[in-house]
C-alpha atoms as a PDB file:
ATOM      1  CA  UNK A   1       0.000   0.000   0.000  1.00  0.00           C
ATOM      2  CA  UNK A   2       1.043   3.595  -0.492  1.00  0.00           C
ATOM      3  CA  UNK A   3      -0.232   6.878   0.979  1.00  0.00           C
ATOM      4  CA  UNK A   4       0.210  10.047   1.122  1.00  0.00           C
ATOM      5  CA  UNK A   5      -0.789  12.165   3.855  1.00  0.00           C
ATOM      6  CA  UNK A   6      -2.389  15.945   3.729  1.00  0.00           C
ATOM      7  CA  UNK A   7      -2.818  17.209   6.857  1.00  0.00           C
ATOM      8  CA  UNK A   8      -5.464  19.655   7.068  1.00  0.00           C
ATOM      9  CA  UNK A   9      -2.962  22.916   7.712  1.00  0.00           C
ATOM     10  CA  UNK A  10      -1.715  22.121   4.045  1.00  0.00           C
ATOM     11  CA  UNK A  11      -4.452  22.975   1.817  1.00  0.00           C
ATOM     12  CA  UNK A  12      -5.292  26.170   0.245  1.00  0.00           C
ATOM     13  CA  UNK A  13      -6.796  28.961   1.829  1.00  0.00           C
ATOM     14  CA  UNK A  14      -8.608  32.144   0.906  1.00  0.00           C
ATOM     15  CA  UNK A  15     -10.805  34.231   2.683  1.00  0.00           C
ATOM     16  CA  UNK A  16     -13.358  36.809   0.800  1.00  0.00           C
ATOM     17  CA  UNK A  17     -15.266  37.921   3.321  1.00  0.00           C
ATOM     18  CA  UNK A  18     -18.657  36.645   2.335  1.00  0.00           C
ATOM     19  CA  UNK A  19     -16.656  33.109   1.301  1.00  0.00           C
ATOM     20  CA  UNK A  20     -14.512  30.996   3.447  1.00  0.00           C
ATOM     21  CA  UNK A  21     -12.759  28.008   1.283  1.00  0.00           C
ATOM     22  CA  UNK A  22      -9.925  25.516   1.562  1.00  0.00           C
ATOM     23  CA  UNK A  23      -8.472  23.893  -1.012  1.00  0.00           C
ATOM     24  CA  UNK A  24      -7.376  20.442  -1.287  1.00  0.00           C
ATOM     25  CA  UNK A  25      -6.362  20.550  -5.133  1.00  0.00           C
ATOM     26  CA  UNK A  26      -5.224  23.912  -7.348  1.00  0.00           C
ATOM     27  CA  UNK A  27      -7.719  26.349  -7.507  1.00  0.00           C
ATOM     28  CA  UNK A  28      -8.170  29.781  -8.541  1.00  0.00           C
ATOM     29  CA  UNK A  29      -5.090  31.780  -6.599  1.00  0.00           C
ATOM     30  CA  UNK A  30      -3.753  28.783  -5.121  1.00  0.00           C
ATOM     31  CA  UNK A  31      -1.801  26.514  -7.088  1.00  0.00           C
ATOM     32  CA  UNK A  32       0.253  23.247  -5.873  1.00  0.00           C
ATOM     33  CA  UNK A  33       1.915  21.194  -9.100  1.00  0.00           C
ATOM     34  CA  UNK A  34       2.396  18.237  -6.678  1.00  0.00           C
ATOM     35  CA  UNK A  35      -1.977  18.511  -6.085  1.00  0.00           C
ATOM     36  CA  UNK A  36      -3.669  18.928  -9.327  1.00  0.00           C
ATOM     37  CA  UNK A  37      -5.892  16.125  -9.158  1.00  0.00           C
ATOM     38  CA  UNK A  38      -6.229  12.653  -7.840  1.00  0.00           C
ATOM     39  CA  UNK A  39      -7.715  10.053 -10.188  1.00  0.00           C
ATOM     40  CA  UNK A  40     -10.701  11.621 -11.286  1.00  0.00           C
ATOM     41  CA  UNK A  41     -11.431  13.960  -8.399  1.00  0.00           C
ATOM     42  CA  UNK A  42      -9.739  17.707  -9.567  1.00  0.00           C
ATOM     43  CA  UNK A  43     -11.414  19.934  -7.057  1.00  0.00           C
ATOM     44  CA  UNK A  44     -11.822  19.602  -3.625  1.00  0.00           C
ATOM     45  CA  UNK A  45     -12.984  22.612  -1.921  1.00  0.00           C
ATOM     46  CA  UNK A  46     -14.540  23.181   1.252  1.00  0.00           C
ATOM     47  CA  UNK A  47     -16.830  26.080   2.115  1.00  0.00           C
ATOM     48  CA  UNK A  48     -18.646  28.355   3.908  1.00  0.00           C
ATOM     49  CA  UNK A  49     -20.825  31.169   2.842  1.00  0.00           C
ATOM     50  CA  UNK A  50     -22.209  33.944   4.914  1.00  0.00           C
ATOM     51  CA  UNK A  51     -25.317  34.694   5.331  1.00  0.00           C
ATOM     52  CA  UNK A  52     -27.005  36.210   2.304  1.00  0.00           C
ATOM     53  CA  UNK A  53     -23.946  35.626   0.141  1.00  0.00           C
ATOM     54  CA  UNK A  54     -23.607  33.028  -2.718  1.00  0.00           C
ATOM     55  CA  UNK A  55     -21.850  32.378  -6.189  1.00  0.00           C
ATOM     56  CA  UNK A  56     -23.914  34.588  -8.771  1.00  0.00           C
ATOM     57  CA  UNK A  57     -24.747  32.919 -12.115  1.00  0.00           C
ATOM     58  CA  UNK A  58     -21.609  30.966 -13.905  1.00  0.00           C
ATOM     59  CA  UNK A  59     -20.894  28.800 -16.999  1.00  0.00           C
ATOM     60  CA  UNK A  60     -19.717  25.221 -16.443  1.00  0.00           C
ATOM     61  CA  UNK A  61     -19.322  22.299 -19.335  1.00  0.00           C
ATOM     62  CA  UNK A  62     -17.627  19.044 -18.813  1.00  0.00           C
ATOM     63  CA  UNK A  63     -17.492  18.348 -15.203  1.00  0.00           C
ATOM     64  CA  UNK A  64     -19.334  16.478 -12.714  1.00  0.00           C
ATOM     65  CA  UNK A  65     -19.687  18.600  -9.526  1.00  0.00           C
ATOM     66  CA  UNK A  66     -20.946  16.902  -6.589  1.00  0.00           C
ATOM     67  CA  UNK A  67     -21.999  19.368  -3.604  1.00  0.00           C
ATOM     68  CA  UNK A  68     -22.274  17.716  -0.327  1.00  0.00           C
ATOM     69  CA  UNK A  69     -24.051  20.500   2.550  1.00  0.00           C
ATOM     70  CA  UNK A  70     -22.818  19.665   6.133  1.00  0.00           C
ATOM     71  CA  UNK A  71     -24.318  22.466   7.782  1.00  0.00           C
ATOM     72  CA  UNK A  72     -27.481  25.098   6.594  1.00  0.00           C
ATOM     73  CA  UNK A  73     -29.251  24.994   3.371  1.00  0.00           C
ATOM     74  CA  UNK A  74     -28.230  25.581  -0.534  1.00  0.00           C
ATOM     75  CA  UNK A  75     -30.130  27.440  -3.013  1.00  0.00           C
ATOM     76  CA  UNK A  76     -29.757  26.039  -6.392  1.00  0.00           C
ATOM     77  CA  UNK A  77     -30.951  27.447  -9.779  1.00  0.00           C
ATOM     78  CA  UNK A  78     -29.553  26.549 -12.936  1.00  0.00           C
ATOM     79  CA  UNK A  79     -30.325  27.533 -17.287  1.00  0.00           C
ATOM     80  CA  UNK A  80     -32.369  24.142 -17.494  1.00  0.00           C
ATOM     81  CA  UNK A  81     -34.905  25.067 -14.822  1.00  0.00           C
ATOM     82  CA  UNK A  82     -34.016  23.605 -11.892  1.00  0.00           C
ATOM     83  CA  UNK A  83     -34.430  25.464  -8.933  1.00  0.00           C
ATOM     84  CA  UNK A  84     -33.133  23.429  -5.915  1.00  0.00           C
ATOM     85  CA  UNK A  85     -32.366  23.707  -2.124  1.00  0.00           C
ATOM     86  CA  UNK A  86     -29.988  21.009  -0.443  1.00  0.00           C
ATOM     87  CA  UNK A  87     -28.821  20.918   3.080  1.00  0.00           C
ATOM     88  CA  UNK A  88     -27.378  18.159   5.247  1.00  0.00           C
ATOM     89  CA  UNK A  89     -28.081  14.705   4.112  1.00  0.00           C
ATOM     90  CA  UNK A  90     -28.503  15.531   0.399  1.00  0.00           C
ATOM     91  CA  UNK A  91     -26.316  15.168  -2.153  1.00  0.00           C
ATOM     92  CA  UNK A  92     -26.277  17.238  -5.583  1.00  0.00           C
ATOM     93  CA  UNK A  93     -24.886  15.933  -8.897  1.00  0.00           C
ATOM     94  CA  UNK A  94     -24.416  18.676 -11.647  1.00  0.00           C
ATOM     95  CA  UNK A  95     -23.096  16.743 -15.080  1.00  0.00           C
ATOM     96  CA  UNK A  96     -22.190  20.041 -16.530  1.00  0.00           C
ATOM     97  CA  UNK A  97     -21.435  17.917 -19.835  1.00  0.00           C
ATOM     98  CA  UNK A  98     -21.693  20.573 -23.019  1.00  0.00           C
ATOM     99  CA  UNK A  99     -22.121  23.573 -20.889  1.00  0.00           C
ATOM    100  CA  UNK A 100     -24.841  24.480 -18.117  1.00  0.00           C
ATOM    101  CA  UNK A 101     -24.947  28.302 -15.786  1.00  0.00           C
ATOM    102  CA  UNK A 102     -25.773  27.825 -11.848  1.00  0.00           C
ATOM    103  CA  UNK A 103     -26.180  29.454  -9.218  1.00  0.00           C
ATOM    104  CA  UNK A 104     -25.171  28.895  -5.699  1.00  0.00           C
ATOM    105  CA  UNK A 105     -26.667  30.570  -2.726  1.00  0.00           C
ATOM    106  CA  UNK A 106     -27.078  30.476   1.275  1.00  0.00           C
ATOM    107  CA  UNK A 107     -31.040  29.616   1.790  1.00  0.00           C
ATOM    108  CA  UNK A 108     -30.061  31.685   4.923  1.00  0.00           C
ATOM    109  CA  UNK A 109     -30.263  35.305   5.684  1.00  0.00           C
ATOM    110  CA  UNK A 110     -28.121  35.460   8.248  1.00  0.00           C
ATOM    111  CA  UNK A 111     -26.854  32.013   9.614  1.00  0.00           C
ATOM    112  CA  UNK A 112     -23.583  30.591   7.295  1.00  0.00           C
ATOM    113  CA  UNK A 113     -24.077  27.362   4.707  1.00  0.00           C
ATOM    114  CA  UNK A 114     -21.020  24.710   4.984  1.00  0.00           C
ATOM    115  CA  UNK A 115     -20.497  22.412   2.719  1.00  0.00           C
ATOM    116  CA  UNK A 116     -18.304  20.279   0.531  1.00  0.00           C
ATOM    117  CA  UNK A 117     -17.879  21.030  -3.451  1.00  0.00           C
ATOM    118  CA  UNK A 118     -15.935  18.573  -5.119  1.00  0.00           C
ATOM    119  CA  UNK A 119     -15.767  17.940  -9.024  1.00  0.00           C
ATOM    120  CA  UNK A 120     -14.997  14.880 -10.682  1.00  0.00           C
ATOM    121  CA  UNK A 121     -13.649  14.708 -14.408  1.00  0.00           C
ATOM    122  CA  UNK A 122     -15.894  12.982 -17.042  1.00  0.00           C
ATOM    123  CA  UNK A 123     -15.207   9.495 -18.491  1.00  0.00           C
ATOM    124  CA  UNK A 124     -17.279  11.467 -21.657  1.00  0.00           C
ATOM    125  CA  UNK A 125     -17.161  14.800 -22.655  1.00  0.00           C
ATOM    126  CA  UNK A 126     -19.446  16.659 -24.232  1.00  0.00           C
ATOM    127  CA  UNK A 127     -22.959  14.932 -22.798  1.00  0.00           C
ATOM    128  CA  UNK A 128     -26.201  16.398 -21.981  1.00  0.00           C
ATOM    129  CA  UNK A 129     -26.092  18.299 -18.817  1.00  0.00           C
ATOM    130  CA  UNK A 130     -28.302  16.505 -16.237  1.00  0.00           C
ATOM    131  CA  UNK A 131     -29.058  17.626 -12.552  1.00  0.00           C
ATOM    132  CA  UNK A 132     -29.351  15.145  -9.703  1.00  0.00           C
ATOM    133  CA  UNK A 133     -30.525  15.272  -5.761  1.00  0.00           C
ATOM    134  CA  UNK A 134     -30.810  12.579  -3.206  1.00  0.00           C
ATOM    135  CA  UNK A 135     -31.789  12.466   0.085  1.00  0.00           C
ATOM    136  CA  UNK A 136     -29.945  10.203   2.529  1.00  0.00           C
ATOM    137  CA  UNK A 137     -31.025   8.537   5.591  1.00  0.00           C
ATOM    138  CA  UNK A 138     -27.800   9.194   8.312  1.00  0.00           C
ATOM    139  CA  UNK A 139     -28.823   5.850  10.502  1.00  0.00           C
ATOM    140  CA  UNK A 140     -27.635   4.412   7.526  1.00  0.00           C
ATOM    141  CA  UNK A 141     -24.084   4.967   8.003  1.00  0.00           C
ATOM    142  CA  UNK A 142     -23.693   5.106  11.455  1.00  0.00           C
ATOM    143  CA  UNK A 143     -21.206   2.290  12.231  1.00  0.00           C
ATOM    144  CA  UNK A 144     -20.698   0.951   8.425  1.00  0.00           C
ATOM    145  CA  UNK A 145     -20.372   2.978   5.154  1.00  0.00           C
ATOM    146  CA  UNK A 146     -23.036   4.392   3.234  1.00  0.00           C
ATOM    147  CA  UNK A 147     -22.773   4.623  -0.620  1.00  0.00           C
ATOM    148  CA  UNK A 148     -23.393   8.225  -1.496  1.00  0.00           C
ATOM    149  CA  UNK A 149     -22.277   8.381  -5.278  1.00  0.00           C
ATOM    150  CA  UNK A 150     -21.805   5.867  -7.699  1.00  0.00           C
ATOM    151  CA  UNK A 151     -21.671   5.453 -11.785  1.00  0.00           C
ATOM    152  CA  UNK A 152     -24.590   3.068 -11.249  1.00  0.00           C
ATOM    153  CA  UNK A 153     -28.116   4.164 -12.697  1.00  0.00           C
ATOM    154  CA  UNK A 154     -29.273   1.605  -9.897  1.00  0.00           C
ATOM    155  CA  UNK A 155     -31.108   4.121  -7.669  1.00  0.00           C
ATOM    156  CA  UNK A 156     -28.445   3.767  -4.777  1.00  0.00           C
ATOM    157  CA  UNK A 157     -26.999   6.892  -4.614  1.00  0.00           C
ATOM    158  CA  UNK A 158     -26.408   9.811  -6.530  1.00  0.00           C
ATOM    159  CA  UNK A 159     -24.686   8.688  -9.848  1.00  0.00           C
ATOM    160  CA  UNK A 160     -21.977  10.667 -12.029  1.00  0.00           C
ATOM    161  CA  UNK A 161     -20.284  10.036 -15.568  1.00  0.00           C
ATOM    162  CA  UNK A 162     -16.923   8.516 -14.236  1.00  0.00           C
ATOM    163  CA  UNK A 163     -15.933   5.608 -12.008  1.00  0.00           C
ATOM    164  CA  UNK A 164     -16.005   7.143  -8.722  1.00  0.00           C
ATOM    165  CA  UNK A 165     -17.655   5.734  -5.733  1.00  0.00           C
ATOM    166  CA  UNK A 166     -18.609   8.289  -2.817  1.00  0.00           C
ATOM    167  CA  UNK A 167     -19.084   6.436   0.724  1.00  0.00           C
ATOM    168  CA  UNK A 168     -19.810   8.234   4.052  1.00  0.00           C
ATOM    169  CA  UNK A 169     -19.591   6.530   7.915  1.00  0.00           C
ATOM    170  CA  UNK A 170     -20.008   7.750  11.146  1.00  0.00           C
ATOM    171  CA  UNK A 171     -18.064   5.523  13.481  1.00  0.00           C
ATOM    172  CA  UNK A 172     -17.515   5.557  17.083  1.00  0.00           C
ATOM    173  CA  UNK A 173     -14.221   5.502  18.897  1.00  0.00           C
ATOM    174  CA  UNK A 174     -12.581   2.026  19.674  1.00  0.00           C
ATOM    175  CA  UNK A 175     -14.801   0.696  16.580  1.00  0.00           C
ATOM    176  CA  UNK A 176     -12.668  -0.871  13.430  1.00  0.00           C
ATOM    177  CA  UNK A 177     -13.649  -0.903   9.660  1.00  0.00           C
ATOM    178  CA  UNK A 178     -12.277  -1.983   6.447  1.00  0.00           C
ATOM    179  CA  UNK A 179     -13.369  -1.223   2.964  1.00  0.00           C
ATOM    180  CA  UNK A 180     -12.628  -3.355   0.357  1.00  0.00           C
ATOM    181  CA  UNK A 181     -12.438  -1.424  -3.117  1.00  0.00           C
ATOM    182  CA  UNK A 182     -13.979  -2.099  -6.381  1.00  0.00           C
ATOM    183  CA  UNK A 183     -10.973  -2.862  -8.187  1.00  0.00           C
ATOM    184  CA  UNK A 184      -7.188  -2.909  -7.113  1.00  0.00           C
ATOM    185  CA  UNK A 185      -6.149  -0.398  -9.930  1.00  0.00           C
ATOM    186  CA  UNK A 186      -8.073   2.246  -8.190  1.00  0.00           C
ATOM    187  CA  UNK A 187      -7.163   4.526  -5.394  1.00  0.00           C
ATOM    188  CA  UNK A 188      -9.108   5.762  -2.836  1.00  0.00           C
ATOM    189  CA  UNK A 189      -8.924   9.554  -1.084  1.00  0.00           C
ATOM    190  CA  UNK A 190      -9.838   9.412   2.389  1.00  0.00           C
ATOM    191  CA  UNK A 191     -11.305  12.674   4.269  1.00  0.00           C
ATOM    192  CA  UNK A 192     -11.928  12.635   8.293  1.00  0.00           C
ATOM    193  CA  UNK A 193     -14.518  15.426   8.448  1.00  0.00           C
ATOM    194  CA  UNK A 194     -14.598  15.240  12.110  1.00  0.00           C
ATOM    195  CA  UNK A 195     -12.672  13.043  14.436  1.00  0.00           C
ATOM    196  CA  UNK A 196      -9.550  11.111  14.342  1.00  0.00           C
ATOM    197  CA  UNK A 197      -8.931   7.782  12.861  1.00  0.00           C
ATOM    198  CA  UNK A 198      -5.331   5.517  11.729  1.00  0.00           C
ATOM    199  CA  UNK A 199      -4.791   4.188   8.714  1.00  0.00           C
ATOM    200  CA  UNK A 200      -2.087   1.486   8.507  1.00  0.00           C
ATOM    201  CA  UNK A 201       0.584   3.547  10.497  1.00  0.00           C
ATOM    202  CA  UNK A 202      -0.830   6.678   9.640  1.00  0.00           C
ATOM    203  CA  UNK A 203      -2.873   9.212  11.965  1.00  0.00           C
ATOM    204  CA  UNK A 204      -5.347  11.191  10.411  1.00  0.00           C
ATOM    205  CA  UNK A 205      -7.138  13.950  12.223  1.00  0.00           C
ATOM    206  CA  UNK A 206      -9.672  17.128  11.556  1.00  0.00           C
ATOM    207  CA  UNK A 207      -9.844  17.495   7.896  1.00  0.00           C
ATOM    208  CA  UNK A 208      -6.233  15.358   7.519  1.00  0.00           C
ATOM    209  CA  UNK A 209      -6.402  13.125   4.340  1.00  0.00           C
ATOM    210  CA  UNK A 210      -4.663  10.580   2.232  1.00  0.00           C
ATOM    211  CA  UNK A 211      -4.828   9.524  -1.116  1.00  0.00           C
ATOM    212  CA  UNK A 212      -3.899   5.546  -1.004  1.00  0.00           C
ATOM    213  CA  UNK A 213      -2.954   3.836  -4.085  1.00  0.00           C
ATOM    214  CA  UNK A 214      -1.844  -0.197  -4.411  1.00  0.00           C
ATOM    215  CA  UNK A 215      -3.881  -1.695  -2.085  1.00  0.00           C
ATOM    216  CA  UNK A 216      -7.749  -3.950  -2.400  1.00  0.00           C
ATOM    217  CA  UNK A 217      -8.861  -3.588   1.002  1.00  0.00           C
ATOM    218  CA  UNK A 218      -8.656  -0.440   3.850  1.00  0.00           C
ATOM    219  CA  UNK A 219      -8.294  -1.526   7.680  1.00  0.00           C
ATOM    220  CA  UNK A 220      -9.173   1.162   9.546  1.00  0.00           C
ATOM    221  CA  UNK A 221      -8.974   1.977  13.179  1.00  0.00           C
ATOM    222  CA  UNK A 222     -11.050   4.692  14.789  1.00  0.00           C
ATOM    223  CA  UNK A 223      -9.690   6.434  17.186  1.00  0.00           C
ATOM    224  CA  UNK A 224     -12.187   9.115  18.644  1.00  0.00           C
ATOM    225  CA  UNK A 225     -15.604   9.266  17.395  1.00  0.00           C
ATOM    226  CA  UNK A 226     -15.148  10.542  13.539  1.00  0.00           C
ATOM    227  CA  UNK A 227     -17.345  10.815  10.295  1.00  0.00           C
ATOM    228  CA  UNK A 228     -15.572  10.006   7.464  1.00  0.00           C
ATOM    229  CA  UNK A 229     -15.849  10.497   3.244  1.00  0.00           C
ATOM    230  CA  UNK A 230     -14.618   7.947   0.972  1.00  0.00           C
ATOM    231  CA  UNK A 231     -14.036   8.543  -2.586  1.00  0.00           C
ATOM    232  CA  UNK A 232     -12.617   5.270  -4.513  1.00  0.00           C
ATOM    233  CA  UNK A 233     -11.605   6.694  -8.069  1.00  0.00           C
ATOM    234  CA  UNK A 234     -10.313   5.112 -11.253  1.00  0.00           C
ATOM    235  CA  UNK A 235      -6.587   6.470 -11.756  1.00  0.00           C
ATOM    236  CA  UNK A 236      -6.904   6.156 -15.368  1.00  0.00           C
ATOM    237  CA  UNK A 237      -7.317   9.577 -16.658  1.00  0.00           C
END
């Protein structure tokens, strides 16, 4: 197995007053050669937005971008006619495919929206763009892992235009895991949104993560109650 640790202090940071954001690959003013993308997954950003505040209408085409709310509500509105709001325990696919405008926005006056915007490189360029929102149940991943986004059109999870598999757990200290991946050629990027778990030798704490490459199955040991994301990506881009 091989992995690579980012501790949470390393990403990207930028403050605009209305928007808070860290950066786990390049983007916009902050730009790492070593972290343009892993597999599929190219952005990684994690945000709040005041109160009020939001990104105005903006042009997308060939990405999948996969919003994940952890905290308030998101107003969505996009040039096909969707008109959207997502908060914790929904998930949001946007296949921008040949070219879609969105906005994002706090459903909030006053309290702040967090959340998680990640985007994911096609397997096909050039589709028809296509909006998608799920609700999850969060019993369901208390203690085990919860499939959030898949490339299945099987109605289990959210489902995007690569080979990326989005799993979620809540897990409580002194509890162990494993997660065996789809296919040994993959790699999986591990998040610990809150908590503190050990992978192999390797602690991982607030925010730390690691993208792992040559390995089929995870052990993981859980070392103060934590909730975790799991992306398993091909590495064949």
């Amino acid at each position: 197995m091989d992995i690579k640790i980012y501790s949470a202090d390393s990403r990207g940071y930028a403050n605009h007053g209305w928007l808070e954001t860290y950066h786990s690959f390049s983007f916009a003013g902050w730009y790492d050669p070593s972290r343009i993308h892993f597999g599929a997954i190219r952005v990684f950003n994690d945000d709040v937005v005041a109160g009020g505040r939001g990104f105005a209408r903006h042009h997308h085409d060939n990405m999948e971008i996969i919003s994940i709310p952890l905290e308030g509500s998101l107003v969505h509105e996009d040039s096909m006619g969707n008109k959207h709001v997502i908060r914790a325990n929904d998930i949001q696919v946007m296949s921008a495919g040949t070219g879609i405008f969105h906005s994002e926005k706090n459903g909030s006056s006053s309290d702040p929206v967090k959340f998680l915007q990640i985007w994911i490189l096609p397997n096909e360029r050039d589709i028809i763009p296509r909006y998608h929102q799920i609700s999850l149940d969060p019993d369901q991943r208390k203690g085990q892992w919860q499939l959030v986004v898949s490339p299945k059109h099987d109605g289990q999870g959210a489902w995007v235009n690569q080979d990326v598999w989005f799993f979620q757990g809540e897990f409580e200290q002194g509890e162990s895991t494993s997660y065996r991946l789809q296919s040994a050629e993959n790699g999986v990027y591990l998040i610990v949104l809150e908590g503190e778990i050990a992978v192999d030798n390797a602690i991982l704490k607030r925010r730390d993560a690691a993208a792992i490459t040559e390995v089929d199955e995870l052990k993981i040991r859980i070392r103060d109650d934590s909730f975790v994301l799991l992306i398993e990506t091909t590495l064949n881009i």
